[in-house]
Each structure stands twice: as structure tokens, then as C-alpha cells.
N, C-alpha and C. Protein backbone atom coordinates (compact mmCIF):
# COMPACT_ATOMS: atom_id res chain seq x y z
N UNK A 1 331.93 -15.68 123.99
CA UNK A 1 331.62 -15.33 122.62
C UNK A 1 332.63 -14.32 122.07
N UNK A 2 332.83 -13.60 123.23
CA UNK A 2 334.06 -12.14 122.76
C UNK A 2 335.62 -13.32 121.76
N UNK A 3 335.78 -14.18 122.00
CA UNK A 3 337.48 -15.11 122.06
C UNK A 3 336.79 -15.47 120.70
N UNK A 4 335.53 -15.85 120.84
CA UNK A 4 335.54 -16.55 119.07
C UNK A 4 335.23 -15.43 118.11
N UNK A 5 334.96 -14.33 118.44
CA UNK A 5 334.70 -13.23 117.37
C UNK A 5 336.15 -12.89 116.99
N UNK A 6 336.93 -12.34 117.96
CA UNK A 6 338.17 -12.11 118.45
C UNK A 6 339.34 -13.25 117.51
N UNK A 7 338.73 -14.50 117.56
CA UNK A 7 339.65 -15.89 116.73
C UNK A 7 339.20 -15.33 115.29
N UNK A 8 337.68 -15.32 115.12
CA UNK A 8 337.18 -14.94 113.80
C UNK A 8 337.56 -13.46 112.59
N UNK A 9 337.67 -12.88 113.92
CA UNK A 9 338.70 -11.92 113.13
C UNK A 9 340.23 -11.55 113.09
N UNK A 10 340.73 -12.29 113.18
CA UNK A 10 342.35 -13.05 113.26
C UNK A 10 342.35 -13.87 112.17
N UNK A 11 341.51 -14.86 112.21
CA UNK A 11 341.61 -16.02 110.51
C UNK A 11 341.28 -15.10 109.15
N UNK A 12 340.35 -13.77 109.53
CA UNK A 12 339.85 -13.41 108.66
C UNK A 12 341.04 -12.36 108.09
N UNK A 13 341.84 -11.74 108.91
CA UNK A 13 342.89 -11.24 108.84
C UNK A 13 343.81 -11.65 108.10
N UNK A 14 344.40 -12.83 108.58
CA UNK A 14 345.40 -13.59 107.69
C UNK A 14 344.72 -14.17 106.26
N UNK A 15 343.59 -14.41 106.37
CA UNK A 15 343.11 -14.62 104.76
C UNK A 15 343.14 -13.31 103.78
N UNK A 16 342.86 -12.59 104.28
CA UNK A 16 343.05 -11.20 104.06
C UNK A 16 344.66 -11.30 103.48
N UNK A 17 345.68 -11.14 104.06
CA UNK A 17 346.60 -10.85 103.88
C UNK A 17 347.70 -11.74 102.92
N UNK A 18 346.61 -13.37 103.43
CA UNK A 18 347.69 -13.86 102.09
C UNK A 18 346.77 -13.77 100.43
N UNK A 19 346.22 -13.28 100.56
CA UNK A 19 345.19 -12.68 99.29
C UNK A 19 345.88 -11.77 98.68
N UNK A 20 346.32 -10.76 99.41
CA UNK A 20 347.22 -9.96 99.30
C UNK A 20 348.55 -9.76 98.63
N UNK A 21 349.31 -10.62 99.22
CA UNK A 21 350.32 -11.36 98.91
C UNK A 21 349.96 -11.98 97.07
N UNK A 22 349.20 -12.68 97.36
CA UNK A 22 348.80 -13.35 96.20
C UNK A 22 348.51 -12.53 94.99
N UNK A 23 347.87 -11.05 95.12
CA UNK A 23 348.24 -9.88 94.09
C UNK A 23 349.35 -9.64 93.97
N UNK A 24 350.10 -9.45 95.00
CA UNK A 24 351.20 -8.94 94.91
C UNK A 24 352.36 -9.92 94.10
N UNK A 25 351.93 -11.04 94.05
CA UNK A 25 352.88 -12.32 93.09
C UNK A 25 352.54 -12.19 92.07
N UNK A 26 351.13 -12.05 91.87
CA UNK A 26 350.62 -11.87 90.04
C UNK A 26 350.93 -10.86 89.67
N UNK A 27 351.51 -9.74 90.34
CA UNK A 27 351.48 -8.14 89.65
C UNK A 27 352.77 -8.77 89.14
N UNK A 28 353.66 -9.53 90.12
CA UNK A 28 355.44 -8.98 89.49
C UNK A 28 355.20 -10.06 89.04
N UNK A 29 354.34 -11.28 89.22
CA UNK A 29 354.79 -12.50 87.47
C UNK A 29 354.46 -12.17 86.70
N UNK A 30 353.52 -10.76 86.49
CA UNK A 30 353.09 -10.10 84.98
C UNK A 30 354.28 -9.09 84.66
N UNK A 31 354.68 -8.58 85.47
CA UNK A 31 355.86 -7.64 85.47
C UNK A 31 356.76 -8.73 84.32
N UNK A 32 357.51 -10.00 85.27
CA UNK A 32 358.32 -10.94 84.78
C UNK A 32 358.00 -10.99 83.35
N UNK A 33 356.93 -11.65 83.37
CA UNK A 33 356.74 -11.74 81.82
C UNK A 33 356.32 -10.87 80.42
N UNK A 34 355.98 -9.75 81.19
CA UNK A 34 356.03 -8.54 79.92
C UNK A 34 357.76 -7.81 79.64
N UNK A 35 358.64 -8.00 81.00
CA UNK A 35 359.67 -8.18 80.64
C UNK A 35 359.97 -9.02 79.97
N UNK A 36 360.16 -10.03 80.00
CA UNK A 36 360.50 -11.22 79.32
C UNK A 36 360.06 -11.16 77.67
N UNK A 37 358.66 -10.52 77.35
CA UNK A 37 358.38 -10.26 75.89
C UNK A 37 358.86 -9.29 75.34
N UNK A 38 359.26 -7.95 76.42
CA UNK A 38 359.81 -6.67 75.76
C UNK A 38 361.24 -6.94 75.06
N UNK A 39 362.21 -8.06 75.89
CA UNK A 39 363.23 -7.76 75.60
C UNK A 39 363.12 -8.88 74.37
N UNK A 40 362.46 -9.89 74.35
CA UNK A 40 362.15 -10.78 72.96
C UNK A 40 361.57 -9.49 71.59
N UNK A 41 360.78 -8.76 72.14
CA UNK A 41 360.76 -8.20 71.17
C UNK A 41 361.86 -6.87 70.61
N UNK A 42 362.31 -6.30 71.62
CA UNK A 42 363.16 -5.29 71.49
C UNK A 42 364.83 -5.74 71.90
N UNK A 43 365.35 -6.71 71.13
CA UNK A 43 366.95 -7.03 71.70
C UNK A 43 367.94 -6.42 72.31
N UNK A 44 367.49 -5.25 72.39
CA UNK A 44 368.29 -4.38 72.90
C UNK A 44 368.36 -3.87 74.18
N UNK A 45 367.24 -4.23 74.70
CA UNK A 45 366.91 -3.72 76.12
C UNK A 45 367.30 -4.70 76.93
N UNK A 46 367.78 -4.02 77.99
CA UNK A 46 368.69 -4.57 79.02
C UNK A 46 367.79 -4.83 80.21
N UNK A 47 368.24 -5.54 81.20
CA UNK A 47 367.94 -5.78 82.61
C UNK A 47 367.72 -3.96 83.41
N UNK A 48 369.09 -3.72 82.96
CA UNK A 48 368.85 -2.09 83.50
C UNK A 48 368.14 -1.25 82.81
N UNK A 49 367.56 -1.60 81.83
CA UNK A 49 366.40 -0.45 80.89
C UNK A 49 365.24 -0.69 82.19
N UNK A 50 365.19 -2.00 81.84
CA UNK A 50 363.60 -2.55 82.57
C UNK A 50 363.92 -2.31 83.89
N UNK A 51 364.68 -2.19 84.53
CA UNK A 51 364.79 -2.03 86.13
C UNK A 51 364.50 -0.53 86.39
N UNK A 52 364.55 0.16 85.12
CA UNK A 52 364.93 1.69 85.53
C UNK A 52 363.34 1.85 85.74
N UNK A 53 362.91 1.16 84.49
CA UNK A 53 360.77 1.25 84.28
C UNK A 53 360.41 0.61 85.44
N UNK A 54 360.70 -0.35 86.03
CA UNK A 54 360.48 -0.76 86.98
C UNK A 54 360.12 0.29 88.56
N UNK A 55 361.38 1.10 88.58
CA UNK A 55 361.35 2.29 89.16
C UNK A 55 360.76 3.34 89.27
N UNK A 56 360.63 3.39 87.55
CA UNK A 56 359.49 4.61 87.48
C UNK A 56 358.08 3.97 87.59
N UNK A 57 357.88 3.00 87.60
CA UNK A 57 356.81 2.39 87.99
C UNK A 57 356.29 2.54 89.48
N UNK A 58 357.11 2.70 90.15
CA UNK A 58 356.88 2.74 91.52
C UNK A 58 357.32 4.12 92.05
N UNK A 59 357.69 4.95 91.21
CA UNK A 59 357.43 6.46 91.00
C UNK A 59 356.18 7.22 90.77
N UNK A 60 355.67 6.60 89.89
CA UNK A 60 354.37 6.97 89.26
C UNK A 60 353.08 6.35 90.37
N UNK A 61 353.25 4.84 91.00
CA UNK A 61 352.35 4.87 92.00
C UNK A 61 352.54 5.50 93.28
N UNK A 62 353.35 6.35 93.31
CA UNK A 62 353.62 7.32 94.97
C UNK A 62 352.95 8.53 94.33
N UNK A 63 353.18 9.02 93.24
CA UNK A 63 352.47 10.10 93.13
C UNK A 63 350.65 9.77 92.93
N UNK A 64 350.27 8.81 92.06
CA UNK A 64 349.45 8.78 92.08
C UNK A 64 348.63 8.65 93.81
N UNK A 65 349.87 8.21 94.51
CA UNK A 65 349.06 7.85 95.68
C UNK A 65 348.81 8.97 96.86
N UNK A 66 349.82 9.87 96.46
CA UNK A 66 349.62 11.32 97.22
C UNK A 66 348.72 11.92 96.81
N UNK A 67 348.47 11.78 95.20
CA UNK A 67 346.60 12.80 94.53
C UNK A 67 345.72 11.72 95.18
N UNK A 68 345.55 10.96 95.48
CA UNK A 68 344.35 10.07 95.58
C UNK A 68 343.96 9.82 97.69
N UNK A 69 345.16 9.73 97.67
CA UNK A 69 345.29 9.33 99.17
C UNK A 69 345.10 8.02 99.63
N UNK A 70 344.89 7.12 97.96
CA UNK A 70 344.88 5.43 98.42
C UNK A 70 346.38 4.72 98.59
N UNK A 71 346.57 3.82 99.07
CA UNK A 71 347.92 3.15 99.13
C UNK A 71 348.41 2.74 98.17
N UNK A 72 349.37 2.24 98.37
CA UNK A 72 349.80 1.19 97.04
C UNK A 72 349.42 -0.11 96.99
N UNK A 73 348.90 -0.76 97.61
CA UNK A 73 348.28 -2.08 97.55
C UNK A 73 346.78 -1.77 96.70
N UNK A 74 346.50 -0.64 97.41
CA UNK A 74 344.80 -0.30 96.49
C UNK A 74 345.13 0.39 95.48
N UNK A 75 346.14 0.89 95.05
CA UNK A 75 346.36 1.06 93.40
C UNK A 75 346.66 -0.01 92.82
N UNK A 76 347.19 -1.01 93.21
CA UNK A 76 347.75 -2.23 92.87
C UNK A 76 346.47 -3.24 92.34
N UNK A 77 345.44 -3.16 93.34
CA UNK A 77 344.72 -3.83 93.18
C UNK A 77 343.77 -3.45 91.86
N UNK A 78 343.70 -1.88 91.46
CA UNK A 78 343.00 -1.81 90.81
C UNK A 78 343.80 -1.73 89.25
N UNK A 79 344.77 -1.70 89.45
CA UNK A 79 345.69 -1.71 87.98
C UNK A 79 345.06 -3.42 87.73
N UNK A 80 345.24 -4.35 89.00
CA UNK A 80 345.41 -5.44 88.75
C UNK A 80 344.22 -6.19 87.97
N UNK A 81 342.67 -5.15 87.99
CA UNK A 81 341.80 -5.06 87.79
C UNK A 81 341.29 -5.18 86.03
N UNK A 82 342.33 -4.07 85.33
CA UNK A 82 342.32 -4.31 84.22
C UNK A 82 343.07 -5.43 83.58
């Protein structure tokens, strides 16, 4: 019984993780495409404007993640929330 709990939490693992994954594709195809509208709406903005926000984007979730003490996948998840 120990090998099938043991299997059961291994499948449950990897479901887990490509779930995961699977936020992690919708965060940056929303990324993609609010880029994609910023620079439709603002002509002026460059690849390197948005790369820089991009950065500070992932600036702003390290700090948030040092006040909180959650990761970045669980900030992720809950941005992903709204």
C-alpha cells in the first residue's frame, strides 16, 4: 500500500506542477498582450521601455515577497487571481 500512496503522490506532484507552469504561461501571455496594446496605444514605446517594466515587475514581486514571506509563484498566483 506504502508504493501506491508513494505513486499517488508523485502523479499528484506533477499535476501540481504542470498547473503551475500553466499560470506561469497565462501570466506572460497577459504580459504579451498588454504589451502588445501599450505599444498600439502609446507609439512610442519601445521593446526596451516594456522590458525595463518588465523588470521592475519582478522587482516589485521580490520585495513584496520579503514583507510577506510568500514566493513568487504564490504572488503570482494571486495577482493571477484578479
Amino acid at each position: 500500500m506504502k508504493q501506491d500512496s508513494s505513486e499517488f503522490v508523485s502523479i499528484f506532484e506533477l499535476i501540481i506542477k504542470k498547473l503551475e507552469i500553466m499560470n506561469i504561461q497565462q501570466l506572460e501571455g497577459k504580459w504579451k498582450q498588454a504589451k502588445g496594446k501599450l505599444k498600439q496605444k502609446y507609439g512610442d514605446l519601445t521593446d526596451n521601455d516594456l522590458t525595463y517594466a518588465e523588470g521592475k515587475f519582478d522587482e516589485m514581486l521580490g520585495k513584496i515577497q520579503e514583507k510577506t514571506g510568500k514566493t513568487k509563484e504564490e504572488l503570482k498566483k494571486e495577482i493571477d487571481k484578479y
